[in-house]
C-alpha atoms as a PDB file:
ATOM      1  CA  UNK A   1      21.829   8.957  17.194  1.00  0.00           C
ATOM      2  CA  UNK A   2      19.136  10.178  19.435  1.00  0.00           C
ATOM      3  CA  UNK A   3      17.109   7.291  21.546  1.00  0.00           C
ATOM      4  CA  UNK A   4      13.424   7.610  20.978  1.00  0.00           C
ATOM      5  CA  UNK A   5      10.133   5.756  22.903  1.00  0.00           C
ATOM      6  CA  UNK A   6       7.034   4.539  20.641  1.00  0.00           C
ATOM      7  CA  UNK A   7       5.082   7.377  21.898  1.00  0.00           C
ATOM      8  CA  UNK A   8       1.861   5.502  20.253  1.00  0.00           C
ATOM      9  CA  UNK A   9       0.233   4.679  17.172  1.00  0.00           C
ATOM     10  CA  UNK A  10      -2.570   6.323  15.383  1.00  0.00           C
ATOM     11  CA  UNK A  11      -4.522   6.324  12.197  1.00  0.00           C
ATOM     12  CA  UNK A  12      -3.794   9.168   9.645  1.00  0.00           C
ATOM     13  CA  UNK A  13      -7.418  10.546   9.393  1.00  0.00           C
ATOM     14  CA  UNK A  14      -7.107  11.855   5.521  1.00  0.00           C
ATOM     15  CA  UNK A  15      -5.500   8.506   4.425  1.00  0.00           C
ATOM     16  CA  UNK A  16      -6.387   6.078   6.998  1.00  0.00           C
ATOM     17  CA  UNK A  17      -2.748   4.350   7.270  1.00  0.00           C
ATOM     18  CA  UNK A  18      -1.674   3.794  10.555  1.00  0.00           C
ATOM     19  CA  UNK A  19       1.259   6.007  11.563  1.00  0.00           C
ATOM     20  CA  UNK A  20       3.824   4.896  14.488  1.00  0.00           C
ATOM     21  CA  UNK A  21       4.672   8.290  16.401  1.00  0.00           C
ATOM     22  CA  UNK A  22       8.276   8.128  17.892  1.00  0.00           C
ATOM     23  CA  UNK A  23       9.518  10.540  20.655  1.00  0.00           C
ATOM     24  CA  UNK A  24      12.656  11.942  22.002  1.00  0.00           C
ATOM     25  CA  UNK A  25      13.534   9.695  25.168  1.00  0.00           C
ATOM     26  CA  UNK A  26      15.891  13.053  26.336  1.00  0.00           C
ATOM     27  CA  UNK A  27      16.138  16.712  25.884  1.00  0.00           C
ATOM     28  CA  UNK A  28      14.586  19.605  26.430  1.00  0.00           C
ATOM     29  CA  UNK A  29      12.754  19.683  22.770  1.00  0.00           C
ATOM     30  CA  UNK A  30      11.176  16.572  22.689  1.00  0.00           C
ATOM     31  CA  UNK A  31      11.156  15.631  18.949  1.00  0.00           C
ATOM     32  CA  UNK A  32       8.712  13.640  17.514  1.00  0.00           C
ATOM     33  CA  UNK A  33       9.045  11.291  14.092  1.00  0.00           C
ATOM     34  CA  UNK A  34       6.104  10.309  12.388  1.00  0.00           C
ATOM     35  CA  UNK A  35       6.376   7.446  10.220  1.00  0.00           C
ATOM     36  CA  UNK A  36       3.058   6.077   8.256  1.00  0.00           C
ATOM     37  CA  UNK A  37       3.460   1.907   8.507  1.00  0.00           C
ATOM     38  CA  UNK A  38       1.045  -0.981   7.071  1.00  0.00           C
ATOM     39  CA  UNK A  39      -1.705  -2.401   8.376  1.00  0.00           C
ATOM     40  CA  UNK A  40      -0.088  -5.332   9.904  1.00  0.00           C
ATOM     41  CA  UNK A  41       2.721  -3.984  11.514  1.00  0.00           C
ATOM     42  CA  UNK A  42       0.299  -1.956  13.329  1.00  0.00           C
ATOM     43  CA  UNK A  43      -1.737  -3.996  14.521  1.00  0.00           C
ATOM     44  CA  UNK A  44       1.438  -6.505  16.112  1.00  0.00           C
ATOM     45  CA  UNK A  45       2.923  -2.924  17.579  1.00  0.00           C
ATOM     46  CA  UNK A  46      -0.498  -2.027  19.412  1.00  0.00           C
ATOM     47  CA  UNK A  47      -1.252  -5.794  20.642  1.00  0.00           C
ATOM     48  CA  UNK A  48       1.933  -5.978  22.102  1.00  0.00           C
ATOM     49  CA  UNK A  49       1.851  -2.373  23.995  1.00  0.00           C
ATOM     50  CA  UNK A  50      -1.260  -3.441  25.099  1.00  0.00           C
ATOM     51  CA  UNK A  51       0.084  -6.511  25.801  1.00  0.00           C
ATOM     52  CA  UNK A  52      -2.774  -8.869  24.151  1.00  0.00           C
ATOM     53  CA  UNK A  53      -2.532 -12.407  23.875  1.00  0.00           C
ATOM     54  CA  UNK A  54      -3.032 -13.694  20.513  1.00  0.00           C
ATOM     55  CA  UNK A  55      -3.608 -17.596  19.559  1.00  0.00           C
ATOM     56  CA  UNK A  56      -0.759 -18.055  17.699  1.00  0.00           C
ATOM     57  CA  UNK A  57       2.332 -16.459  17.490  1.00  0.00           C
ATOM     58  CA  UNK A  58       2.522 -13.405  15.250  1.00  0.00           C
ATOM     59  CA  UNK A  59       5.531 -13.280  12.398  1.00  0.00           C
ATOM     60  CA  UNK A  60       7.877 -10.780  14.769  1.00  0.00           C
ATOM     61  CA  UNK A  61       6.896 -13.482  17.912  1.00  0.00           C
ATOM     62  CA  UNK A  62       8.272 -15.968  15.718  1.00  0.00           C
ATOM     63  CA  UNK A  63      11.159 -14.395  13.970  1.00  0.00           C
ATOM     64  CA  UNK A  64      12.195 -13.026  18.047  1.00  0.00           C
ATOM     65  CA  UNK A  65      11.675 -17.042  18.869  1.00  0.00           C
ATOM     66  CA  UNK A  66      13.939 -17.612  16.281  1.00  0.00           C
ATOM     67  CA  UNK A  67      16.469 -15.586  17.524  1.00  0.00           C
ATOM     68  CA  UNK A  68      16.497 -16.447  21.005  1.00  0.00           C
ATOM     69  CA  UNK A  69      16.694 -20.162  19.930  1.00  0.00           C
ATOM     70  CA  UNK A  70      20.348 -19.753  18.052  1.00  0.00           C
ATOM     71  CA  UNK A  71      21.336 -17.663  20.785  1.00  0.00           C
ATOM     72  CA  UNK A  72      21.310 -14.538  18.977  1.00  0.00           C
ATOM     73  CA  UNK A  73      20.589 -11.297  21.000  1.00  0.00           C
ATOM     74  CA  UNK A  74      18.830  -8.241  19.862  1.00  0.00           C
ATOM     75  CA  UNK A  75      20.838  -5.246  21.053  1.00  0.00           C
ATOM     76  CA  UNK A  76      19.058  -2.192  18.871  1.00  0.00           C
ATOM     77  CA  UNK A  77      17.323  -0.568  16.340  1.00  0.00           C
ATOM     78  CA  UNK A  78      17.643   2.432  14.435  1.00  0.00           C
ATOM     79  CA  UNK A  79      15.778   4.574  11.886  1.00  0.00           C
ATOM     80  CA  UNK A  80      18.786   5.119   9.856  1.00  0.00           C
ATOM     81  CA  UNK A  81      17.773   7.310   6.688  1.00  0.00           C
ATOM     82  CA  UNK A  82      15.019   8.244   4.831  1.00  0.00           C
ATOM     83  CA  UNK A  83      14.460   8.011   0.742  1.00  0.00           C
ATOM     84  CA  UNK A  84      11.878   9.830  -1.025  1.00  0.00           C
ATOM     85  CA  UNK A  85       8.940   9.157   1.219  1.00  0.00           C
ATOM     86  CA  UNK A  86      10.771   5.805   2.695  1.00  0.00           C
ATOM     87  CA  UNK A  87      12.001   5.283   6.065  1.00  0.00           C
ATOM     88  CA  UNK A  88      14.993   2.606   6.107  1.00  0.00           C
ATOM     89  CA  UNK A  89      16.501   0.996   9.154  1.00  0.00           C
ATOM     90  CA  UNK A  90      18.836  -1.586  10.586  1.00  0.00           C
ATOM     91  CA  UNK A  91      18.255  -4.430  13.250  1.00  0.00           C
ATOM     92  CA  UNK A  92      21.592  -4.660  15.364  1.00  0.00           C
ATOM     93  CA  UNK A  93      22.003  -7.738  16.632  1.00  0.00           C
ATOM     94  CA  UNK A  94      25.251  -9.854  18.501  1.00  0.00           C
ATOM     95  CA  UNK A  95      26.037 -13.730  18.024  1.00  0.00           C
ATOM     96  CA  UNK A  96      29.194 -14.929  19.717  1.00  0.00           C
ATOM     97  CA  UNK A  97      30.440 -11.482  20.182  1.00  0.00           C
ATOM     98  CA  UNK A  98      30.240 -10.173  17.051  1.00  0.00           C
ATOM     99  CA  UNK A  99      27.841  -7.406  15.984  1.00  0.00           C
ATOM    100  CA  UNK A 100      25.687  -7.950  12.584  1.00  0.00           C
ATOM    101  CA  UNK A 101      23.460  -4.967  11.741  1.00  0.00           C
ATOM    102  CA  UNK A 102      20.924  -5.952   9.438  1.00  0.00           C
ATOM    103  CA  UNK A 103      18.561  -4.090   6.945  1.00  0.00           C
ATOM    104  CA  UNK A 104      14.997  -3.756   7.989  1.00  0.00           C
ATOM    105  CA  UNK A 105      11.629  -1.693   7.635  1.00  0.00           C
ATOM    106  CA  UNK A 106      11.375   0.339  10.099  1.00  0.00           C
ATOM    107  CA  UNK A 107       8.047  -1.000  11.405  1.00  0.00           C
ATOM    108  CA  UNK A 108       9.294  -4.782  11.061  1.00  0.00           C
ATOM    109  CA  UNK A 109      12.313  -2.740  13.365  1.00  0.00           C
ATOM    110  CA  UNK A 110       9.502  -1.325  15.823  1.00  0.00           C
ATOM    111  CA  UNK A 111       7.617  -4.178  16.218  1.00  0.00           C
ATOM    112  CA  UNK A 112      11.371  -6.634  17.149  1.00  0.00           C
ATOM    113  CA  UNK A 113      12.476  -3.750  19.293  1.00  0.00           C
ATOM    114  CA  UNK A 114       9.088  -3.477  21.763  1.00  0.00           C
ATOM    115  CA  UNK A 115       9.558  -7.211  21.998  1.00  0.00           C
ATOM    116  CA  UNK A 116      12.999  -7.377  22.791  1.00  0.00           C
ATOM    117  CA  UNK A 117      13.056  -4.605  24.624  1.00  0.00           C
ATOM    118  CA  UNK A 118      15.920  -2.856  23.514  1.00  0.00           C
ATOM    119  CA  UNK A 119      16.678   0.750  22.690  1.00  0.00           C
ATOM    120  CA  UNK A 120      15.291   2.365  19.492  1.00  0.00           C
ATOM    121  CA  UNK A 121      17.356   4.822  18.019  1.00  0.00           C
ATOM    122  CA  UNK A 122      17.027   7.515  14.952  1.00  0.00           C
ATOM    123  CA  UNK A 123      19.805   9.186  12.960  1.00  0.00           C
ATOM    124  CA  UNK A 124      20.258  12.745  14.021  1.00  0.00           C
ATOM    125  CA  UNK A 125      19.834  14.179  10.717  1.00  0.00           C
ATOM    126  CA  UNK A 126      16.584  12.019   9.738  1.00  0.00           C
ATOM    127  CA  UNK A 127      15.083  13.346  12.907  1.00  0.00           C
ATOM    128  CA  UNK A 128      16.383  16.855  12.747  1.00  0.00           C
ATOM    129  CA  UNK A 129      15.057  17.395   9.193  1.00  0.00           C
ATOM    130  CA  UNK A 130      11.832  15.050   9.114  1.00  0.00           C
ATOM    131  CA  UNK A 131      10.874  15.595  12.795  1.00  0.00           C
ATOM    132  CA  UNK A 132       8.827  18.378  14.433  1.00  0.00           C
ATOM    133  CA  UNK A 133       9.514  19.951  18.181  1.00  0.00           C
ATOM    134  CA  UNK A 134       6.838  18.997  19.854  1.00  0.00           C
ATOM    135  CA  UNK A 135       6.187  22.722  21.318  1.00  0.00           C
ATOM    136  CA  UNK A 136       6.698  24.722  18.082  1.00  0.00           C
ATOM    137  CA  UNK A 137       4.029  21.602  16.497  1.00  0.00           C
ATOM    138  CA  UNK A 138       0.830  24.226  17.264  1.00  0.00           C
ATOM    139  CA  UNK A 139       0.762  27.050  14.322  1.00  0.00           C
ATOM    140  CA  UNK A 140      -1.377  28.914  16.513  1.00  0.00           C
ATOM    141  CA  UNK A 141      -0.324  28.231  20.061  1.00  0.00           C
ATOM    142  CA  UNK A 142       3.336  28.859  22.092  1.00  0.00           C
ATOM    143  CA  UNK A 143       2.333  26.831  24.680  1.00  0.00           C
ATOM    144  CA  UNK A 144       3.451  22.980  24.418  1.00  0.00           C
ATOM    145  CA  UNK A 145       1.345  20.536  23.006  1.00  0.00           C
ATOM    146  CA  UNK A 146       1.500  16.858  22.888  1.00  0.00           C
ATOM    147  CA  UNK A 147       2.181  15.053  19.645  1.00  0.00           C
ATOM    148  CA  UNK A 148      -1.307  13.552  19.292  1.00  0.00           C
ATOM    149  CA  UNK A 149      -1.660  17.643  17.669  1.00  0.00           C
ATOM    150  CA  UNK A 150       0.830  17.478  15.140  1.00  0.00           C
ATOM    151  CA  UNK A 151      -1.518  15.327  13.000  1.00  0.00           C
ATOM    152  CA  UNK A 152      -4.330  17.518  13.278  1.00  0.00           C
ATOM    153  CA  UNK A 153      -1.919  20.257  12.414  1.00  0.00           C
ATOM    154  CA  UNK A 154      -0.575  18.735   9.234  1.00  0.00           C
ATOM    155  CA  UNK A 155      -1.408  20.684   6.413  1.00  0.00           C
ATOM    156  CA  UNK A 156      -2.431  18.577   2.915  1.00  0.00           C
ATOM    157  CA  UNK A 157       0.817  19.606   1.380  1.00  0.00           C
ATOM    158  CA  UNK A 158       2.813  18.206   4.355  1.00  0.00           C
ATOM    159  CA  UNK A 159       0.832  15.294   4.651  1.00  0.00           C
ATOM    160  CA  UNK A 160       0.926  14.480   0.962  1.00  0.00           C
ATOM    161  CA  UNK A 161       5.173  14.283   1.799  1.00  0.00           C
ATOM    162  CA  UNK A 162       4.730  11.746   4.342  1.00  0.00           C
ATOM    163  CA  UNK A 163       1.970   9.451   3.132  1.00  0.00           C
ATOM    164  CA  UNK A 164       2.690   6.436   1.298  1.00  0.00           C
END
């Protein structure tokens, strides 16, 4: 597994869906993960980075209320595999010393992770073959880029793979 930060979020400009851009935490090649995510999910990701307070409690303030209430403690996230064009991923979690992993979307995973702060984790082999290296991401350029580029640098082909 290979630890990752939400790098940030952005809006795919040729099909306007947000997408959640994960980075390598370590290493030298700093892999990024794109994953397109709803509406929604977005927007509870980017008010809680930005840490805005909202009325009423959003449905992953609630569901992380609910699981600090029993006692239950968050202790990861991963991006686990991918399908077709779908992500999948599990919520780990710990009650009473025993560990409970738990099937999730991976933006339902994002948005619980940032607010429990906990690690967030990919599979190796989902980011080594759905990933780019941040420095090879320019097609024209060898010097290193950051991963804002590698949406401009999508070609429609590529992008078609990723949309949803």
């Amino acid at each position: 597994m290979v630890e990752v930060n939400i790098e940030f979020l952005t809006v795919d400009p040729n099909s306007r869906i947000p997408v959640v851009v994960l980075k390598e935490k370590e290493g030298e090649t700093k892999r990024i993960l794109l994953i397109w995510i709803g509406e929604p999910e977005a927007f509870a990701i980017d008010n809680h980075l930005k840490q805005v307070d909202v009325p009423r409690p959003m449905t992953h303030d609630l569901l992380k209320t609910v699981i600090d209430t029993f006692s239950v403690k968050v202790t990861s996230v991963c991006i686990t595999a991918i399908e077709d064009i779908t992500f999948y991923a599990l919520v780990k979690l710990e009650l009473n010393g025993k560990e409970y992993e738990i099937d999730s979307r991976p933006s339902d995973a994002l948005a619980l992770a940032i607010r429990s702060d906990v690690p967030i984790y990919v599979e190796e082999e989902v980011i080594e073959e759905n990933g780019f290296i941040e420095k090879e991401s320019s097609k024209d350029s060898k010097e290193q880029r950051n991963a804002k580029d590698v949406l401009e640098d999508l070609d429609d082909e590529l992008a078609k793979h990723y949309t949803v």
